[in-house]
C-alpha atoms as a PDB file:
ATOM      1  CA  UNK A   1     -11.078 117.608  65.334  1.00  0.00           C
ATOM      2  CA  UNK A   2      -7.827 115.344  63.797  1.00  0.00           C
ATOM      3  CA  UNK A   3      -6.433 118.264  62.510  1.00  0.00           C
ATOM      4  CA  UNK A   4      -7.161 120.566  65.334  1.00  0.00           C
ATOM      5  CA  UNK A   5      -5.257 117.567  67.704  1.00  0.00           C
ATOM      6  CA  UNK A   6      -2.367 116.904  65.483  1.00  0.00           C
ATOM      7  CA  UNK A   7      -1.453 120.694  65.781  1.00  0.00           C
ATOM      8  CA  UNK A   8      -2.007 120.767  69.563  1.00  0.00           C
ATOM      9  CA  UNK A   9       0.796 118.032  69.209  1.00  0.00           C
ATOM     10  CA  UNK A  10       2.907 119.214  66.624  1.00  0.00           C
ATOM     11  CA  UNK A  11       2.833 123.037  66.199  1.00  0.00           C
ATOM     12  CA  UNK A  12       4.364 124.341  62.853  1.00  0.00           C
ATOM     13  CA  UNK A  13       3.361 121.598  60.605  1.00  0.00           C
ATOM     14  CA  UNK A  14       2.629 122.486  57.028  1.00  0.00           C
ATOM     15  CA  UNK A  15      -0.379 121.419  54.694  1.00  0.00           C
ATOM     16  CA  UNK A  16       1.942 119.250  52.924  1.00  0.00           C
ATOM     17  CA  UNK A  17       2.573 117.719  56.616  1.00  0.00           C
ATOM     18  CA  UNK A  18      -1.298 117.734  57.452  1.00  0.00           C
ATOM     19  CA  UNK A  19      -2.379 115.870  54.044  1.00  0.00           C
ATOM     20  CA  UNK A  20       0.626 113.308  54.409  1.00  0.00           C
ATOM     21  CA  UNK A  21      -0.501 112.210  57.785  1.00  0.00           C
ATOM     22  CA  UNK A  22      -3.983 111.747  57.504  1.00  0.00           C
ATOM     23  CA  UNK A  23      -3.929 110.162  54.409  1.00  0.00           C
ATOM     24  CA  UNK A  24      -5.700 112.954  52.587  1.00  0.00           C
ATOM     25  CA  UNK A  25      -4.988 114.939  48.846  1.00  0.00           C
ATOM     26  CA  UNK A  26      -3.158 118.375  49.360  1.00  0.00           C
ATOM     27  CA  UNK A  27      -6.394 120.282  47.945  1.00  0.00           C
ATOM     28  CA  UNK A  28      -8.525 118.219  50.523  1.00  0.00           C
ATOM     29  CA  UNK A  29      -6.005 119.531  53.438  1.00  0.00           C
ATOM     30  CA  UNK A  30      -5.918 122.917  52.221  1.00  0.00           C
ATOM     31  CA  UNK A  31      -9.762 123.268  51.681  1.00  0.00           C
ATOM     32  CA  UNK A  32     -10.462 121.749  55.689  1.00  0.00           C
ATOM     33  CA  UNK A  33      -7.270 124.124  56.686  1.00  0.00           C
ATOM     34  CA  UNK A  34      -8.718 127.336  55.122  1.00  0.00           C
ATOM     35  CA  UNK A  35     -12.337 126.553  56.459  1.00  0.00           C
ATOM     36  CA  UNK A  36     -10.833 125.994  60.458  1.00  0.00           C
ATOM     37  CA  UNK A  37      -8.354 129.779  59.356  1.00  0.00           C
ATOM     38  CA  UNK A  38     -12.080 131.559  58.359  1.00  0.00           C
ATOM     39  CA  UNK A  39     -13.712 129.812  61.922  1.00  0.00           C
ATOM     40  CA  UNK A  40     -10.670 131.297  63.395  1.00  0.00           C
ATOM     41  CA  UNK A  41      -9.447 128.066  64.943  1.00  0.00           C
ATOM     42  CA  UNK A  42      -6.346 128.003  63.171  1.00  0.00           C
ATOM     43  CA  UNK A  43      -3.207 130.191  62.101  1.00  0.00           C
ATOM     44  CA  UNK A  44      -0.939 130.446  59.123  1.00  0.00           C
ATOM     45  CA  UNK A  45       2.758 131.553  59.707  1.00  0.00           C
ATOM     46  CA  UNK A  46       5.223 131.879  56.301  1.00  0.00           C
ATOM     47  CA  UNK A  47       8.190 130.172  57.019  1.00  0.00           C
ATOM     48  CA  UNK A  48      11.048 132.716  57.099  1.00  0.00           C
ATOM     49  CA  UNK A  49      13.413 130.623  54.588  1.00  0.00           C
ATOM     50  CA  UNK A  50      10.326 130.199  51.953  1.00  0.00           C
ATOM     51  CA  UNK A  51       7.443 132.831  51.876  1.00  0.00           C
ATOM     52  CA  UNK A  52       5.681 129.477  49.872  1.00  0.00           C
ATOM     53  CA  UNK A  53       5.389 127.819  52.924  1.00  0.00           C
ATOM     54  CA  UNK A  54       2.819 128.427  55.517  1.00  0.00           C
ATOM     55  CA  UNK A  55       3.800 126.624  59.254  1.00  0.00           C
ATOM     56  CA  UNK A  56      -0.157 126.163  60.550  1.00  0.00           C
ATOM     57  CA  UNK A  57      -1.127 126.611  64.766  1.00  0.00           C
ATOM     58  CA  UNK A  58      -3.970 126.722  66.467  1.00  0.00           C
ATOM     59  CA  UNK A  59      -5.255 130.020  67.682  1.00  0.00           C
ATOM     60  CA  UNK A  60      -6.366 130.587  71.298  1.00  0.00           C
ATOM     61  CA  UNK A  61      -9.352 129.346  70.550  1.00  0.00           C
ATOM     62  CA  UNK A  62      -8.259 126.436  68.698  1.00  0.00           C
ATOM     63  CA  UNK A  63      -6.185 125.671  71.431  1.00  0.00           C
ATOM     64  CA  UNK A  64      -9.165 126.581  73.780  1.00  0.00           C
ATOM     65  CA  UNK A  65     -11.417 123.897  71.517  1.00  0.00           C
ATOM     66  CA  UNK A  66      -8.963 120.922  72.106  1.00  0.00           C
ATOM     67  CA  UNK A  67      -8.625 121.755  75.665  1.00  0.00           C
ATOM     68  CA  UNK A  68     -12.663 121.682  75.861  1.00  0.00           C
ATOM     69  CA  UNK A  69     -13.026 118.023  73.671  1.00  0.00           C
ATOM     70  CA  UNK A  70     -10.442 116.586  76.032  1.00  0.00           C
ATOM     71  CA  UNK A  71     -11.739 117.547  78.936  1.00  0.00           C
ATOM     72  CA  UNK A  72     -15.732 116.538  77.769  1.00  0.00           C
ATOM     73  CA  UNK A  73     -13.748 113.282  76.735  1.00  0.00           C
ATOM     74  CA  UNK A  74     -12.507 113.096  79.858  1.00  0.00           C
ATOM     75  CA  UNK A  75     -15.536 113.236  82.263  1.00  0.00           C
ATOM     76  CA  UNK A  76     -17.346 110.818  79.677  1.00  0.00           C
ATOM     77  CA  UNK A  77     -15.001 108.293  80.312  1.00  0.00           C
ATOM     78  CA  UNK A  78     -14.924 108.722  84.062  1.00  0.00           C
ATOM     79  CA  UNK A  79     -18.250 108.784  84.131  1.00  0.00           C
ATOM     80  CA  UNK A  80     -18.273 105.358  82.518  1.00  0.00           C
ATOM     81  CA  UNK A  81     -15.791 104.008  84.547  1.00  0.00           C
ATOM     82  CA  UNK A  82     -17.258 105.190  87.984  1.00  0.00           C
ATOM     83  CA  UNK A  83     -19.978 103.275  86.708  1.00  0.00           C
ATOM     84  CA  UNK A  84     -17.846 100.211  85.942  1.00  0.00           C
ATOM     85  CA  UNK A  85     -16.429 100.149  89.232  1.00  0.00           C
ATOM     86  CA  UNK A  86     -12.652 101.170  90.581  1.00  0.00           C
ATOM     87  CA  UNK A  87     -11.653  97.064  90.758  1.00  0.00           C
ATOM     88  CA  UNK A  88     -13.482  96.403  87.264  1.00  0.00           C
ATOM     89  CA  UNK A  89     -11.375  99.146  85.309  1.00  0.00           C
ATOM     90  CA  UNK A  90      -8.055  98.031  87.067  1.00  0.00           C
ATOM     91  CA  UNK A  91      -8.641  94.599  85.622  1.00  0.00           C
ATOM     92  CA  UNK A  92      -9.633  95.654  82.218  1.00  0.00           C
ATOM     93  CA  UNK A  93      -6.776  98.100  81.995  1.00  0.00           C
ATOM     94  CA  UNK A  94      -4.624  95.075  82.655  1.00  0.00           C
ATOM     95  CA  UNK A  95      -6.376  92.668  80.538  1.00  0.00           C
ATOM     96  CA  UNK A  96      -6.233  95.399  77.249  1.00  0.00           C
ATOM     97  CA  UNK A  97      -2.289  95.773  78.503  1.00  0.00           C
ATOM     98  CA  UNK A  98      -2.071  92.257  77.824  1.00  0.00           C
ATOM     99  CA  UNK A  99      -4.004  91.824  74.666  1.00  0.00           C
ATOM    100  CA  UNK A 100      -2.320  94.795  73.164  1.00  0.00           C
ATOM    101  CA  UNK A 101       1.069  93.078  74.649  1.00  0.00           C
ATOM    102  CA  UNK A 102       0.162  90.130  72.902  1.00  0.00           C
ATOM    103  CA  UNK A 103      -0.833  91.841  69.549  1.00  0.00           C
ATOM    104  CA  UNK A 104       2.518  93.447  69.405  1.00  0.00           C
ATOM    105  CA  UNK A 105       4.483  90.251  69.406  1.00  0.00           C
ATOM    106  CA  UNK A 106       2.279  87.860  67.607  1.00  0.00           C
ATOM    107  CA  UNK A 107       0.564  89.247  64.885  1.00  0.00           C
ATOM    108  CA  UNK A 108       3.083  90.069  61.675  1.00  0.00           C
ATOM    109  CA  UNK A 109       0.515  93.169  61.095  1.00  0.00           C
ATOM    110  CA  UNK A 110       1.790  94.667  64.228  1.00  0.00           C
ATOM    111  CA  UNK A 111       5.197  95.544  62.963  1.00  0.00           C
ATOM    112  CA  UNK A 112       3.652  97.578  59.760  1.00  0.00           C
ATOM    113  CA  UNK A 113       0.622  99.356  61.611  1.00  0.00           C
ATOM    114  CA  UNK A 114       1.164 102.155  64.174  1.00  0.00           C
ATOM    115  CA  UNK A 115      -1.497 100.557  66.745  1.00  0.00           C
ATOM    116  CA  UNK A 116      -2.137 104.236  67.846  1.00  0.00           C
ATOM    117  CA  UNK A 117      -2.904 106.177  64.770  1.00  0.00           C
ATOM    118  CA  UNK A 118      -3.575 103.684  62.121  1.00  0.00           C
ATOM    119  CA  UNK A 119      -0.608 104.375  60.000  1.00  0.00           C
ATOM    120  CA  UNK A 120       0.664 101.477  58.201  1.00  0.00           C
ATOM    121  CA  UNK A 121       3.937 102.803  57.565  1.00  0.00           C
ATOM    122  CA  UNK A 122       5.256 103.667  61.476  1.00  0.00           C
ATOM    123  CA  UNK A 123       8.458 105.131  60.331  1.00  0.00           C
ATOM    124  CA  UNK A 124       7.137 107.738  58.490  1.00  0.00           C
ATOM    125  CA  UNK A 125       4.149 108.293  61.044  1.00  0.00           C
ATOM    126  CA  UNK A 126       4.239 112.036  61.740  1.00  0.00           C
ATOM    127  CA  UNK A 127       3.010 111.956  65.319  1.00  0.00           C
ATOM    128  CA  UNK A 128       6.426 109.377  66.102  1.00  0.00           C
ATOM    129  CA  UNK A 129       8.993 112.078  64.006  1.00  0.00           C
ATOM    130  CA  UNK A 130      10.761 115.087  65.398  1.00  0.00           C
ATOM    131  CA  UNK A 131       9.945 115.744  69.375  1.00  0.00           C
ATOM    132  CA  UNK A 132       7.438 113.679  70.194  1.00  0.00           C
ATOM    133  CA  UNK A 133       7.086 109.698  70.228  1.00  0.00           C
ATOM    134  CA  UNK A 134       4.945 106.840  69.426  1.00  0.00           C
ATOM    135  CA  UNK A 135       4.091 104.921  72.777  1.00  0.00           C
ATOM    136  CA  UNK A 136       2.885 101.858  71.384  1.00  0.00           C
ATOM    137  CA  UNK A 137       5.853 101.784  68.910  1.00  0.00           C
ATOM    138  CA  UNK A 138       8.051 102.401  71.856  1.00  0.00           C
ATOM    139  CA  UNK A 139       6.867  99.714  73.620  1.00  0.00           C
ATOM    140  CA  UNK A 140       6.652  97.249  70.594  1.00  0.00           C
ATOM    141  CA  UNK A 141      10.514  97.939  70.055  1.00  0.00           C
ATOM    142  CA  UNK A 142      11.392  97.350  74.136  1.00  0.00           C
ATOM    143  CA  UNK A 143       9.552  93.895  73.989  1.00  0.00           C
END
């Protein structure tokens, strides 16, 4: 489901892209690529510049199985937090705000792990390059 996210995200990556960011050998990428191609999750597109390189998408139904996990993610954690109470989740949004706050400008770690993916080089994270940006590292940098 990674994968399947990371191209809802960033449309066009490559396998080279795909094995880079989640830490993974090319031949490992390429073997999970080709299996979601055959369920028909996912697309290949040859770059016009160089027929060697494939630009990978999601398919409508790719597309259509992200937009299904999110929103069963989704009610699951409403669910939960209708449980939890409208007052209780305002406070523990607040409270995580402020750990994660804290986090960010005490621990050394902080400045070498992307606290949203994991990845402990930030700079070369793949979700923070090109259109799209790292929220955590965004904030880390405006403290």
């Amino acid at each position: 489901m990674n994968l399947l996210r990371i191209l809802d995200v960033r449309p066009g990556e490559t396998v080279g892209d795909i094995a880079q960011y989640m830490k993974v050998s090319y031949p490992a990428a390429t073997k999970t690529i080709d299996k979601l191609v055959r369920l028909g999750l996912l697309k290949r597109r040859e770059d016009p510049q160089d027929r060697r390189i494939a630009h990978l998408h999601l398919t409508p139904s790719g597309k259509k199985m992200v937009d299904k996990y999110d929103s069963l993610k989704m009610q699951e954690i409403t669910r939960i937090l209708e449980d939890f109470g409208a007052e209780n989740a305002l406070n523990l949004n607040k409270q995580m705000h402020d750990l994660s706050s804290a986090i960010v400008k005490l621990v050394p770690i902080a400045k070498s792990v992307c606290l949203q993916c994991g990845t402990y080089n930030p700079d070369e994270c793949q979700m923070n390059s090109g259109t799209k940006s790292c929220g955590y590292l965004d904030a880390r940098d405006a403290e």
